[in-house]
N, C-alpha and C. Protein backbone atom coordinates (compact mmCIF):
# COMPACT_ATOMS: atom_id res chain seq x y z
N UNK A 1 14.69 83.24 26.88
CA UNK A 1 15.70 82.69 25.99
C UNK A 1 16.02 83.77 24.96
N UNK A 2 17.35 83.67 24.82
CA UNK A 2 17.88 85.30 23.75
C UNK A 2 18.24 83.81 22.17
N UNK A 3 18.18 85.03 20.88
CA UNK A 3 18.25 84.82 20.40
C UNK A 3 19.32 83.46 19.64
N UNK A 4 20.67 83.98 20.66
CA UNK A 4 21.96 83.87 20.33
C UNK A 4 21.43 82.34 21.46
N UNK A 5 21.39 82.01 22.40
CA UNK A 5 20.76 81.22 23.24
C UNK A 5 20.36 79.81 22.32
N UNK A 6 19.05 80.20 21.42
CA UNK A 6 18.61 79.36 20.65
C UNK A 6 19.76 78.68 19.66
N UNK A 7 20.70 79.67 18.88
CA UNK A 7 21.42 79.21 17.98
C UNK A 7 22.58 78.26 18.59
N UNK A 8 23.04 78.93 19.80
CA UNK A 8 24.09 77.83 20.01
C UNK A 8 23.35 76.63 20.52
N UNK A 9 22.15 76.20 20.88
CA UNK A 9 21.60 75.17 20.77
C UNK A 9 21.60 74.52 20.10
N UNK A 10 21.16 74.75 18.75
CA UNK A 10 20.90 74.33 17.53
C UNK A 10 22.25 73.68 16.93
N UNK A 11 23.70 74.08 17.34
CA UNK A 11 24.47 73.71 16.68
C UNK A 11 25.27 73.08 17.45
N UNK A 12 25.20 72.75 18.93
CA UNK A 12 25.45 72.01 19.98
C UNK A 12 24.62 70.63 19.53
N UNK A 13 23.78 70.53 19.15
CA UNK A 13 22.23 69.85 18.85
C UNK A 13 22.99 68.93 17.67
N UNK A 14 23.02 69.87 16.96
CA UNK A 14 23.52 69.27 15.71
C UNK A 14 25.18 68.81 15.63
N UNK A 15 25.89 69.11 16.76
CA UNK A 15 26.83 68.61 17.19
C UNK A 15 26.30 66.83 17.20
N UNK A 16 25.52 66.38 18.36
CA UNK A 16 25.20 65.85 18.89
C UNK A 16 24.72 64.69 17.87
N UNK A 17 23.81 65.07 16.76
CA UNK A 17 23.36 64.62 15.61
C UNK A 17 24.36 63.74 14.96
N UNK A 18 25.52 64.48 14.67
CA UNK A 18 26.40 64.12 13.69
C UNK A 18 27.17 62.99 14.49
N UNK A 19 27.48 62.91 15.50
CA UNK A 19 27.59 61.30 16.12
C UNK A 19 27.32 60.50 15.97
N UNK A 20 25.95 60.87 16.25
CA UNK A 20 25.39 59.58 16.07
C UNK A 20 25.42 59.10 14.30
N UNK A 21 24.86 59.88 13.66
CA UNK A 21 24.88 60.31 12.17
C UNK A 21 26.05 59.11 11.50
N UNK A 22 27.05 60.01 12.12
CA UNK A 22 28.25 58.77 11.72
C UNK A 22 28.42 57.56 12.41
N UNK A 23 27.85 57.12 13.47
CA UNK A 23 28.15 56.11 13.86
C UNK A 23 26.81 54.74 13.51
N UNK A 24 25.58 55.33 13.25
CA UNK A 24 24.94 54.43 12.55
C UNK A 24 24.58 54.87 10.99
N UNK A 25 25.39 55.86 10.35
CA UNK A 25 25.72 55.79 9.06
C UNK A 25 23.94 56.38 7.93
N UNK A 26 23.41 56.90 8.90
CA UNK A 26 22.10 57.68 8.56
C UNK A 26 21.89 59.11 8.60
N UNK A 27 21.18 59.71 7.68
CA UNK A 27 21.14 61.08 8.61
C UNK A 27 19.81 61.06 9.66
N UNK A 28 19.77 62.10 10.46
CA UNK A 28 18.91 62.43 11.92
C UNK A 28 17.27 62.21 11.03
N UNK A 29 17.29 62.36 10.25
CA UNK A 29 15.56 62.82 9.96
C UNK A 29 15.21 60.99 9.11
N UNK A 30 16.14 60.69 8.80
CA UNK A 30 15.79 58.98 8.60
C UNK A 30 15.64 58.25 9.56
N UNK A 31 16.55 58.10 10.16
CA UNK A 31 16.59 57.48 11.97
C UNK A 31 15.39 57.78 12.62
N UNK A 32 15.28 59.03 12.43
CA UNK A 32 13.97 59.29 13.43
C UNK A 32 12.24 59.07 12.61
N UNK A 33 12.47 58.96 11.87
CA UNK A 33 11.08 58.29 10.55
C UNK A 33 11.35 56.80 11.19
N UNK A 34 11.98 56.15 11.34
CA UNK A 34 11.58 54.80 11.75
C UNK A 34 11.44 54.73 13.51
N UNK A 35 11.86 55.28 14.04
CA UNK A 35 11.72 55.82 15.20
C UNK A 35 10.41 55.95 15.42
N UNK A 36 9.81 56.70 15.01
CA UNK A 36 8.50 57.68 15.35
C UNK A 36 7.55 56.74 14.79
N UNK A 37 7.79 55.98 13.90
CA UNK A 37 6.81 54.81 13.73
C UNK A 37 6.67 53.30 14.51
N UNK A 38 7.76 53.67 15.90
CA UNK A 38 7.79 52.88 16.51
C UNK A 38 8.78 51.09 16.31
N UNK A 39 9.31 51.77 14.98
CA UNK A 39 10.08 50.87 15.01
C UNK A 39 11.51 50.28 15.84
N UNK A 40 11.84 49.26 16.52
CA UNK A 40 12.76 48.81 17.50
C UNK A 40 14.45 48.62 16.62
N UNK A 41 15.22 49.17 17.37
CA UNK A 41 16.73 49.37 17.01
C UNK A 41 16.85 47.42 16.90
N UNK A 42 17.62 47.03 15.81
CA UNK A 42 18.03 45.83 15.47
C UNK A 42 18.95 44.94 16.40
N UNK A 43 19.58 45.62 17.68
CA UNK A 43 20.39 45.39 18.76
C UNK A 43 20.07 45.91 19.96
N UNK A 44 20.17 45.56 20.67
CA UNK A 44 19.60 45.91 22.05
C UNK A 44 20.46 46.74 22.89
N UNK A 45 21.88 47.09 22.64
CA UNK A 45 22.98 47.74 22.73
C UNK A 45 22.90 49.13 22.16
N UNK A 46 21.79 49.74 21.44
CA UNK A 46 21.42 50.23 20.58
C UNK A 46 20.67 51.76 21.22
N UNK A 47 19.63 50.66 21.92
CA UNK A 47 18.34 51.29 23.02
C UNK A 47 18.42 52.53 23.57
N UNK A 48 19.91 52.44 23.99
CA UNK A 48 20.20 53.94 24.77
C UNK A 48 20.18 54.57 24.18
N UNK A 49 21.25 54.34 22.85
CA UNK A 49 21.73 55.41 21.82
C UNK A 49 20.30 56.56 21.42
N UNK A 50 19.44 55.48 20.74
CA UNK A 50 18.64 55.79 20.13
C UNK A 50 16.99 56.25 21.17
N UNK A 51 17.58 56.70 21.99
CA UNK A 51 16.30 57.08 22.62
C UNK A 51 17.23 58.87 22.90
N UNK A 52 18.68 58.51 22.92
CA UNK A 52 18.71 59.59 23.50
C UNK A 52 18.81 60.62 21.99
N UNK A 53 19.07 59.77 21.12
CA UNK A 53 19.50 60.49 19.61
C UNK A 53 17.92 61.18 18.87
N UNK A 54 16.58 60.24 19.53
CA UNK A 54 15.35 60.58 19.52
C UNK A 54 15.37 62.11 19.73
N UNK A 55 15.89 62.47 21.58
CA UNK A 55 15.04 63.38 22.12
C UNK A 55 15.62 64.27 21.29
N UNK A 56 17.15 64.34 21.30
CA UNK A 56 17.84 65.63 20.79
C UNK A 56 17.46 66.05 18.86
N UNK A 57 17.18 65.17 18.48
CA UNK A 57 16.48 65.38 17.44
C UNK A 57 15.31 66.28 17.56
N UNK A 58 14.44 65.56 18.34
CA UNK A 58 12.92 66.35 18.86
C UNK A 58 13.25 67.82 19.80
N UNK A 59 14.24 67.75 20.26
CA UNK A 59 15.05 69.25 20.54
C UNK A 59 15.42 69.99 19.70
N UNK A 60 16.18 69.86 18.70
CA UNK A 60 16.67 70.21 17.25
C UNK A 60 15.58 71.13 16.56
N UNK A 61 14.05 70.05 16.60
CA UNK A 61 13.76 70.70 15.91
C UNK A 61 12.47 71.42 16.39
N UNK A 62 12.52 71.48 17.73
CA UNK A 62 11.44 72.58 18.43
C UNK A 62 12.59 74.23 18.53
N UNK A 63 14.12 73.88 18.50
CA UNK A 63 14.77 74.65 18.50
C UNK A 63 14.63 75.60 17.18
N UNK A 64 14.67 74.60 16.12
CA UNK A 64 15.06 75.40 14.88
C UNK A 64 13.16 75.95 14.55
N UNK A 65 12.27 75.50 15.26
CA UNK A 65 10.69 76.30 14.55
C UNK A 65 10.74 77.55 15.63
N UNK A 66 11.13 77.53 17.15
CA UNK A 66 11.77 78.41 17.78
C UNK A 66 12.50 79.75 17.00
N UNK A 67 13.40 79.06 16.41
CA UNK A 67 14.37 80.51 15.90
C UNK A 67 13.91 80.68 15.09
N UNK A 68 12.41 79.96 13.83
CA UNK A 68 12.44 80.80 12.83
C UNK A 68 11.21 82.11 13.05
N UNK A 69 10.61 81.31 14.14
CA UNK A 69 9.23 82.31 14.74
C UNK A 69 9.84 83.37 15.35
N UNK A 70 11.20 83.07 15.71
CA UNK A 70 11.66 84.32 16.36
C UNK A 70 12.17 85.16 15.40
N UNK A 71 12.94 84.95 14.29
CA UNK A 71 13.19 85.61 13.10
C UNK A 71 11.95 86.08 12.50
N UNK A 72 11.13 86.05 12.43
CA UNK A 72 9.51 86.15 11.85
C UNK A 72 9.33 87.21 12.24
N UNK A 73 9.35 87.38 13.79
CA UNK A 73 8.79 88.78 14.83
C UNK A 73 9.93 89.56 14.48
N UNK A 74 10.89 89.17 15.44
CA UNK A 74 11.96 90.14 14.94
C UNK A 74 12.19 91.31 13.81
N UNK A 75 11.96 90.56 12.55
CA UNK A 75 12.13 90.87 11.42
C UNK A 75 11.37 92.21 11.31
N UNK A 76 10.11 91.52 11.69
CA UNK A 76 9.03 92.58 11.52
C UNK A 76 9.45 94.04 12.26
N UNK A 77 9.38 93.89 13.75
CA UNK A 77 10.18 94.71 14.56
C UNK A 77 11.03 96.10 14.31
N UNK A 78 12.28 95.36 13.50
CA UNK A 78 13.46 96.14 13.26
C UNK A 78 13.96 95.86 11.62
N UNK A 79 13.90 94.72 11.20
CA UNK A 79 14.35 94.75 9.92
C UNK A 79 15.32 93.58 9.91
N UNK A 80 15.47 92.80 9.18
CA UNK A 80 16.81 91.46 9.14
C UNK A 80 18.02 91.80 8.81
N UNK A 81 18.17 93.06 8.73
CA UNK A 81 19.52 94.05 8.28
C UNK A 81 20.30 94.37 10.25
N UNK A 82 19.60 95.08 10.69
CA UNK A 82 18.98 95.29 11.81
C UNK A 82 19.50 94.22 13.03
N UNK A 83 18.86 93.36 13.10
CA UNK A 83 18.90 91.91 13.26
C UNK A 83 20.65 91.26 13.53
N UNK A 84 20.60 91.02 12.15
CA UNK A 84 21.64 90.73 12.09
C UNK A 84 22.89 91.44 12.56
N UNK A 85 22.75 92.74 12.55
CA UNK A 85 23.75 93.57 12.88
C UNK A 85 24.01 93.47 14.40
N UNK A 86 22.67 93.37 15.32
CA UNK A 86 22.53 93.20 16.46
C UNK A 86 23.00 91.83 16.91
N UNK A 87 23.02 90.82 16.34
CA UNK A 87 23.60 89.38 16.44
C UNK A 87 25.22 89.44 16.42
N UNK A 88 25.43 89.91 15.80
CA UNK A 88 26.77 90.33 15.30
C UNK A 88 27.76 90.89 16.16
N UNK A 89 27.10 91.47 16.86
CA UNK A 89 27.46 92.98 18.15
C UNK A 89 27.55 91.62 19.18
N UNK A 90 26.58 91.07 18.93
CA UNK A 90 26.46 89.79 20.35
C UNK A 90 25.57 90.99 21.44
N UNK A 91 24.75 91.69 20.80
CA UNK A 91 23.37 91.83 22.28
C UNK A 91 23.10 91.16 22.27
N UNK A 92 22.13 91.56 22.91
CA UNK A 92 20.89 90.11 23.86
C UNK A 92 19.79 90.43 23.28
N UNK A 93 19.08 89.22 22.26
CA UNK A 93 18.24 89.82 21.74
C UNK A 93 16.96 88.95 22.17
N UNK A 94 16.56 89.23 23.24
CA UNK A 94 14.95 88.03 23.51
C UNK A 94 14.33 87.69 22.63
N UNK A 95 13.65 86.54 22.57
CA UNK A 95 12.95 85.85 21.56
C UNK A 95 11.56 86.24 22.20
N UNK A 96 10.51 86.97 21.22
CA UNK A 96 9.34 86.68 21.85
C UNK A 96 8.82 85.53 22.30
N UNK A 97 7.84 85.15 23.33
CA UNK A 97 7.29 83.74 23.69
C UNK A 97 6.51 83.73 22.64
């Protein structure tokens, strides 16, 4: 996975978020606090939404500890000057595993 890889995830992701976001009128990290405590959607019409609004959340944010570990190494590497410049250009910049 390249750098650039992760980010348009993240904002595809968060595309995805903001749907739902607006359509049950919460943001992603509230929804998913009652979620994760196992609490059941108030409608049963609901079920889908919110299982699928779960994962991409739980995607979101293996994505975003992803890009910052990868910014971490990176950094070290070449420099965030560096980095960025290379993002910019649009190389391909692998994320260490």
């Amino acid at each position: 996975m390249t750098l650039d890889e992760i980010v348009q995830d993240i904002h595809a992701l968060e595309e995805d978020m903001g749907t739902y976001e607006r359509k049950y009128g919460v943001l992603s990290e509230t929804f998913y606090t009652a979620y994760a405590e196992g609490q059941e959607p108030p409608e049963t019409a609901w079920v889908a939404d919110w299982n699928d609004w779960a994962a991409v959340h739980e995607i979101w944010v293996d994505r975003r500890l992803r890009y910052q570990s990868a910014i971490e190494t990176l950094q070290k590497q070449s420099g965030l000057i560096e980095l960025i410049r290379r993002a910019a250009h649009r190389e391909s910049i692998p994320v260490p595993a």
